[in-house]
PDB file of N, CA and C in Angstrom:
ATOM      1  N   UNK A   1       1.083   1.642 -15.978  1.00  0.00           N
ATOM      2  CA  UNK A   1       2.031   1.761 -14.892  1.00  0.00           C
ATOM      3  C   UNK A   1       2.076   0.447 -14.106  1.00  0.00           C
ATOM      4  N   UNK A   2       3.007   0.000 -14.058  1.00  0.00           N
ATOM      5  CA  UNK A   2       3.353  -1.491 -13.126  1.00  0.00           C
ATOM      6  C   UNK A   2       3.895  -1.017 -11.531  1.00  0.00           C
ATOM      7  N   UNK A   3       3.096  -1.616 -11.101  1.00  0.00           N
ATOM      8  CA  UNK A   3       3.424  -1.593  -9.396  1.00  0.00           C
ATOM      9  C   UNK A   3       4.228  -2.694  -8.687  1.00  0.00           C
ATOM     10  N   UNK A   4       4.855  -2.209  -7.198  1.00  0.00           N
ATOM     11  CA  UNK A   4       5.262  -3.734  -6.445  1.00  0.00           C
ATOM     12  C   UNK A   4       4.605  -3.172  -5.985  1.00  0.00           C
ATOM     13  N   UNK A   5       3.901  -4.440  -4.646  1.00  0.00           N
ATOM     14  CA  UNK A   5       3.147  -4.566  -3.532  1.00  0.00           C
ATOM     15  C   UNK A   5       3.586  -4.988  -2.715  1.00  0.00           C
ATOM     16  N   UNK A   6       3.850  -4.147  -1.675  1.00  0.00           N
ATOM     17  CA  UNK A   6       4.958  -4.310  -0.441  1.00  0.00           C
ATOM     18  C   UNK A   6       3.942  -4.773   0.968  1.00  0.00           C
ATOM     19  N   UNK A   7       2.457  -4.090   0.825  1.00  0.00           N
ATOM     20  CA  UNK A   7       2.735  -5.105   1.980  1.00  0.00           C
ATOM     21  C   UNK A   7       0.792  -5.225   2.034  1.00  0.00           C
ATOM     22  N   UNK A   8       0.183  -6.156   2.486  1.00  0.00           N
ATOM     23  CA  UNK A   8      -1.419  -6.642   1.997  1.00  0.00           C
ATOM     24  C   UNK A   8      -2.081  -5.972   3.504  1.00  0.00           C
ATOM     25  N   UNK A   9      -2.842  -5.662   3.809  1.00  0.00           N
ATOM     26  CA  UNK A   9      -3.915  -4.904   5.062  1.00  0.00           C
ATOM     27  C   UNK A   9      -5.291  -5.476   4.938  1.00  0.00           C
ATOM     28  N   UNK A  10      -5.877  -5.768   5.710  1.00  0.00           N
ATOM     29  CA  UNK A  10      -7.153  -6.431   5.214  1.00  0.00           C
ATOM     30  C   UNK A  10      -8.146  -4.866   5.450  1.00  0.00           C
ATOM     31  N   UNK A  11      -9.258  -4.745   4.933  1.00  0.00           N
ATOM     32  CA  UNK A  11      -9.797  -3.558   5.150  1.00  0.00           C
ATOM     33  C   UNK A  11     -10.789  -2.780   6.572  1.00  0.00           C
ATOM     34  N   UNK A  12     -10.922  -4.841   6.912  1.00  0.00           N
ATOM     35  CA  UNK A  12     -11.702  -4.837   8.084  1.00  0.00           C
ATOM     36  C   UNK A  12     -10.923  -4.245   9.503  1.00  0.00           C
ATOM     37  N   UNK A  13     -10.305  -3.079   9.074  1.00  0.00           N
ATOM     38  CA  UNK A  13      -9.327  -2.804  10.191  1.00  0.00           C
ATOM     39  C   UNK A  13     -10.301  -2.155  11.407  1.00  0.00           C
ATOM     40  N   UNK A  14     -10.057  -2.233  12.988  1.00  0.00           N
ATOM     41  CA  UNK A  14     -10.597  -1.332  13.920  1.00  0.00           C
ATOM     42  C   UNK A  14     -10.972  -0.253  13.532  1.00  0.00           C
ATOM     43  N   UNK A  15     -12.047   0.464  14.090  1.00  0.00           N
ATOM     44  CA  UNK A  15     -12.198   1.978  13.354  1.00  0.00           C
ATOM     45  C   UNK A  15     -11.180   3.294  14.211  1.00  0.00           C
ATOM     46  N   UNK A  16     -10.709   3.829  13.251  1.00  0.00           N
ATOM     47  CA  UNK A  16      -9.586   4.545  13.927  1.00  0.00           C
ATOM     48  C   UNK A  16      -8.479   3.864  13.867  1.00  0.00           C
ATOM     49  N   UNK A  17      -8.273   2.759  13.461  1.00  0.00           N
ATOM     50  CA  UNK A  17      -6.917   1.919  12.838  1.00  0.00           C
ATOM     51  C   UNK A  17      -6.876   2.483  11.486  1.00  0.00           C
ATOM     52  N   UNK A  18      -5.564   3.431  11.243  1.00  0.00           N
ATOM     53  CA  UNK A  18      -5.351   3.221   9.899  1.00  0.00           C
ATOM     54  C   UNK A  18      -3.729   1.944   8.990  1.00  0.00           C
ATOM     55  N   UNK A  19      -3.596   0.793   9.788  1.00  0.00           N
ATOM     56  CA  UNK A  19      -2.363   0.439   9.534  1.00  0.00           C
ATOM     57  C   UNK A  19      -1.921   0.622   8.136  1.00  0.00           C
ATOM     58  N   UNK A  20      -2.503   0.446   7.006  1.00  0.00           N
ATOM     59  CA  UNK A  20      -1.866   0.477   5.762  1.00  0.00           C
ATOM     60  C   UNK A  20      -1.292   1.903   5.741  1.00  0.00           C
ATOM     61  N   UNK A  21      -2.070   2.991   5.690  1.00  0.00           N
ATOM     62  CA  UNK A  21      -1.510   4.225   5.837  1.00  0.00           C
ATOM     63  C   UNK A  21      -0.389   4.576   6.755  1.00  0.00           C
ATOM     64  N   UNK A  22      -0.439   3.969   7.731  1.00  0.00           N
ATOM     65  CA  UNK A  22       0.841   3.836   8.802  1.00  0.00           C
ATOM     66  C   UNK A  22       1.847   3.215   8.205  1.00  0.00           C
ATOM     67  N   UNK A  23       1.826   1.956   7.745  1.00  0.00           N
ATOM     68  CA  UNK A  23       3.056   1.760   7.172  1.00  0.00           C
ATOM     69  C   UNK A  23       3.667   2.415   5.882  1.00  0.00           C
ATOM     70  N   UNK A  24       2.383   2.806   5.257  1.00  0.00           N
ATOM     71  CA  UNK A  24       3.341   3.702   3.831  1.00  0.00           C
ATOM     72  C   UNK A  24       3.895   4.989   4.232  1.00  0.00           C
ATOM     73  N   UNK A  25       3.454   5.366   5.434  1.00  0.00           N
ATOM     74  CA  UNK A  25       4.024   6.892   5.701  1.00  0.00           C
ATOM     75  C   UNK A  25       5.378   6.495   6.466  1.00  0.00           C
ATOM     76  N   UNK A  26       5.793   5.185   7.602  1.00  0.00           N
ATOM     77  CA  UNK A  26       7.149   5.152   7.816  1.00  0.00           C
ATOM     78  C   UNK A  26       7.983   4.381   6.542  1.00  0.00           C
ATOM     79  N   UNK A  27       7.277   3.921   5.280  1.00  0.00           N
ATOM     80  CA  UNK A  27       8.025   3.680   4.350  1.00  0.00           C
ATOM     81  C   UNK A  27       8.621   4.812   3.544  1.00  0.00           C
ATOM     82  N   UNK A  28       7.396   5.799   3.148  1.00  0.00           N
ATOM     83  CA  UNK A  28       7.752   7.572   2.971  1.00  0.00           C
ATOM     84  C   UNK A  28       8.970   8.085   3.247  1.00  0.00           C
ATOM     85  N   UNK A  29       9.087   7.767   4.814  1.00  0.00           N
ATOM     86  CA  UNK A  29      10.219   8.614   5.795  1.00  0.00           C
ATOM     87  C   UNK A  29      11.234   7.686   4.892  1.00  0.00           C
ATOM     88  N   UNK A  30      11.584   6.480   4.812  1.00  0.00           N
ATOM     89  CA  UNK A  30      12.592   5.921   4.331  1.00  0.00           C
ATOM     90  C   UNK A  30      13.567   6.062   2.878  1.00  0.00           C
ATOM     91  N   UNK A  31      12.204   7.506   2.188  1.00  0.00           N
ATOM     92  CA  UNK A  31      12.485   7.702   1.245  1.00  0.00           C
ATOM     93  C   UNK A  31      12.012   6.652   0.066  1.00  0.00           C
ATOM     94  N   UNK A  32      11.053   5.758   0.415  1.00  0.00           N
ATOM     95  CA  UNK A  32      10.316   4.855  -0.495  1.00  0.00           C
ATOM     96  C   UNK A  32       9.731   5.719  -1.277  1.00  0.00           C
ATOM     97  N   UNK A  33       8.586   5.659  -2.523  1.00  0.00           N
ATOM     98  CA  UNK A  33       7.613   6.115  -2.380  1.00  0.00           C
ATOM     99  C   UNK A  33       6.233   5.536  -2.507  1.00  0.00           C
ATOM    100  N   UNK A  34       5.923   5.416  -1.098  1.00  0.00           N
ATOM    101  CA  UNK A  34       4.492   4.062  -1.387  1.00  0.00           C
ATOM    102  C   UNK A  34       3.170   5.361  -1.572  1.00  0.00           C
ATOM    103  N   UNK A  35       2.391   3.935  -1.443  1.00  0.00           N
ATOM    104  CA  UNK A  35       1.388   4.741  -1.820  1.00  0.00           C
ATOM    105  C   UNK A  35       0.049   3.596  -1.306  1.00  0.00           C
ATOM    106  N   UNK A  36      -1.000   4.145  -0.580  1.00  0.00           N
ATOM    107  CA  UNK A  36      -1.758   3.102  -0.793  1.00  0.00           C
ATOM    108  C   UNK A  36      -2.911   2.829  -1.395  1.00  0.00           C
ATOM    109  N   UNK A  37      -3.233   1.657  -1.513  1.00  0.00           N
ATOM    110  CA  UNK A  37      -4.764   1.844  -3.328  1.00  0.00           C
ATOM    111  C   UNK A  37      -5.497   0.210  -2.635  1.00  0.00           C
ATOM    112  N   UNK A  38      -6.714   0.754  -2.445  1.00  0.00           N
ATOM    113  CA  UNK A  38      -7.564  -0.126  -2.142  1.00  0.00           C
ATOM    114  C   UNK A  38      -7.677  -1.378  -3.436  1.00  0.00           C
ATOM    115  N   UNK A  39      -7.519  -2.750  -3.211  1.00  0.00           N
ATOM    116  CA  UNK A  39      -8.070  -3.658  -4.329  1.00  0.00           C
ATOM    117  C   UNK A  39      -9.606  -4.249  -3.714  1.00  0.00           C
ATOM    118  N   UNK A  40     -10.271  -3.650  -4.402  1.00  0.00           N
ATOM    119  CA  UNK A  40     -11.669  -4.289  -4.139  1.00  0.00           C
ATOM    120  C   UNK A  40     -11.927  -5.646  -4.041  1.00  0.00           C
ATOM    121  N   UNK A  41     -11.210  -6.314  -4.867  1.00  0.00           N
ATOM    122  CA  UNK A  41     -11.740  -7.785  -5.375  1.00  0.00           C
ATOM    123  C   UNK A  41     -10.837  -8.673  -4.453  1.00  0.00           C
ATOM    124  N   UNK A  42     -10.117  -8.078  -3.462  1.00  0.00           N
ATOM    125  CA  UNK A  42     -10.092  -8.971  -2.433  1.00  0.00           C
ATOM    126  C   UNK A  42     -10.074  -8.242  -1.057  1.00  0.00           C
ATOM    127  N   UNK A  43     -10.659  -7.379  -1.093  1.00  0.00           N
ATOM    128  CA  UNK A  43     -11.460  -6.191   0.052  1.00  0.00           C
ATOM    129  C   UNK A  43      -9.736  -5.775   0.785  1.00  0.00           C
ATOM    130  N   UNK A  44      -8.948  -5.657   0.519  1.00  0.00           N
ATOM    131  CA  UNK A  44      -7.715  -5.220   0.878  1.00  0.00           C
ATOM    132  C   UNK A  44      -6.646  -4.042   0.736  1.00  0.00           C
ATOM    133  N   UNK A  45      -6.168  -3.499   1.560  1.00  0.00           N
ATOM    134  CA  UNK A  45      -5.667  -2.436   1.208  1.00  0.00           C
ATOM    135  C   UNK A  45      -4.012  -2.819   0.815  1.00  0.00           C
ATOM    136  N   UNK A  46      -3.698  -2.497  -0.094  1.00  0.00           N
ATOM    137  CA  UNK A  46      -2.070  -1.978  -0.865  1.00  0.00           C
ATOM    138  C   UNK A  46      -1.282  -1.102  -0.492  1.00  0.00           C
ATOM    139  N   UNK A  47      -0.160  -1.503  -0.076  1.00  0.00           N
ATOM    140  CA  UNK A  47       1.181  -0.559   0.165  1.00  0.00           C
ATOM    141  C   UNK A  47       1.821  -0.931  -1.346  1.00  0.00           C
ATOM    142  N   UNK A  48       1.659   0.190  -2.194  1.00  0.00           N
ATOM    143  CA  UNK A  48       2.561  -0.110  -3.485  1.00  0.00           C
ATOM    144  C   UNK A  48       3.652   0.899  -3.548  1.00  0.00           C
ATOM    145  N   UNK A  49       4.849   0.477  -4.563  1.00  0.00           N
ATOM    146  CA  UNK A  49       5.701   1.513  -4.698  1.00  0.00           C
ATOM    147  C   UNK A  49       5.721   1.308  -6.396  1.00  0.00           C
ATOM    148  N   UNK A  50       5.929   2.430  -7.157  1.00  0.00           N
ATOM    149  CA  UNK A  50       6.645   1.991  -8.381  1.00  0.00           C
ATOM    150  C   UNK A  50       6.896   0.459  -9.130  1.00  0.00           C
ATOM    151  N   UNK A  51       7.069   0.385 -10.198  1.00  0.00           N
ATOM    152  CA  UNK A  51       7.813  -0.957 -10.673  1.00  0.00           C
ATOM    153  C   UNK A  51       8.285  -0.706 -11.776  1.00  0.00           C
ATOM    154  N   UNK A  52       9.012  -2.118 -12.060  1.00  0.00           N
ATOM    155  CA  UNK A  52       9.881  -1.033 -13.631  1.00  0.00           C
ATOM    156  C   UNK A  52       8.835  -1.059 -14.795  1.00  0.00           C
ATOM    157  N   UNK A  53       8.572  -0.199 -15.654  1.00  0.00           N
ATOM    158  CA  UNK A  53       7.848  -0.649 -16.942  1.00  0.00           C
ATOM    159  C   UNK A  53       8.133  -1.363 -17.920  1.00  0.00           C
ATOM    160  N   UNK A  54       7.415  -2.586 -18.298  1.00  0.00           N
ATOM    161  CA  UNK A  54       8.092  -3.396 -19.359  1.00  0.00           C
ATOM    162  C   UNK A  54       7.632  -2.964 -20.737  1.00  0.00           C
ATOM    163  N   UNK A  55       8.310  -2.981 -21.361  1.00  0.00           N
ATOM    164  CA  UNK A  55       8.345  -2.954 -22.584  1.00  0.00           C
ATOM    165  C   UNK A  55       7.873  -4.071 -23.583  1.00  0.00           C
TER     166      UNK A  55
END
């Protein structure tokens, strides 16, 4: 499955900050469909949506 990555969060957020989750849920409302997925290997959180599959 191929993803875009709409938008980078660092993980070190305030506690009780959830921004990545905040922005995929007013992307949600927009009828996006994000989603977010931790990348370890640069300690960051992912707003992804879909991408096309290549062949």
């Amino acid at each position: 499955m191929r993803a875009k990555v709409l938008e980078r969060f660092p993980a070190g957020a305030p506690r009780g900050s959830w921004p990545a989750e905040e922005y995929a849920a007013r992307r949600r409302a927009e009828g996006e469909p994000a989603t977010v997925v931790m990348d370890l290997k640069s300690d960051a959180f992912l707003v992804v949506v879909p991408g096309p599959d290549e062949d």
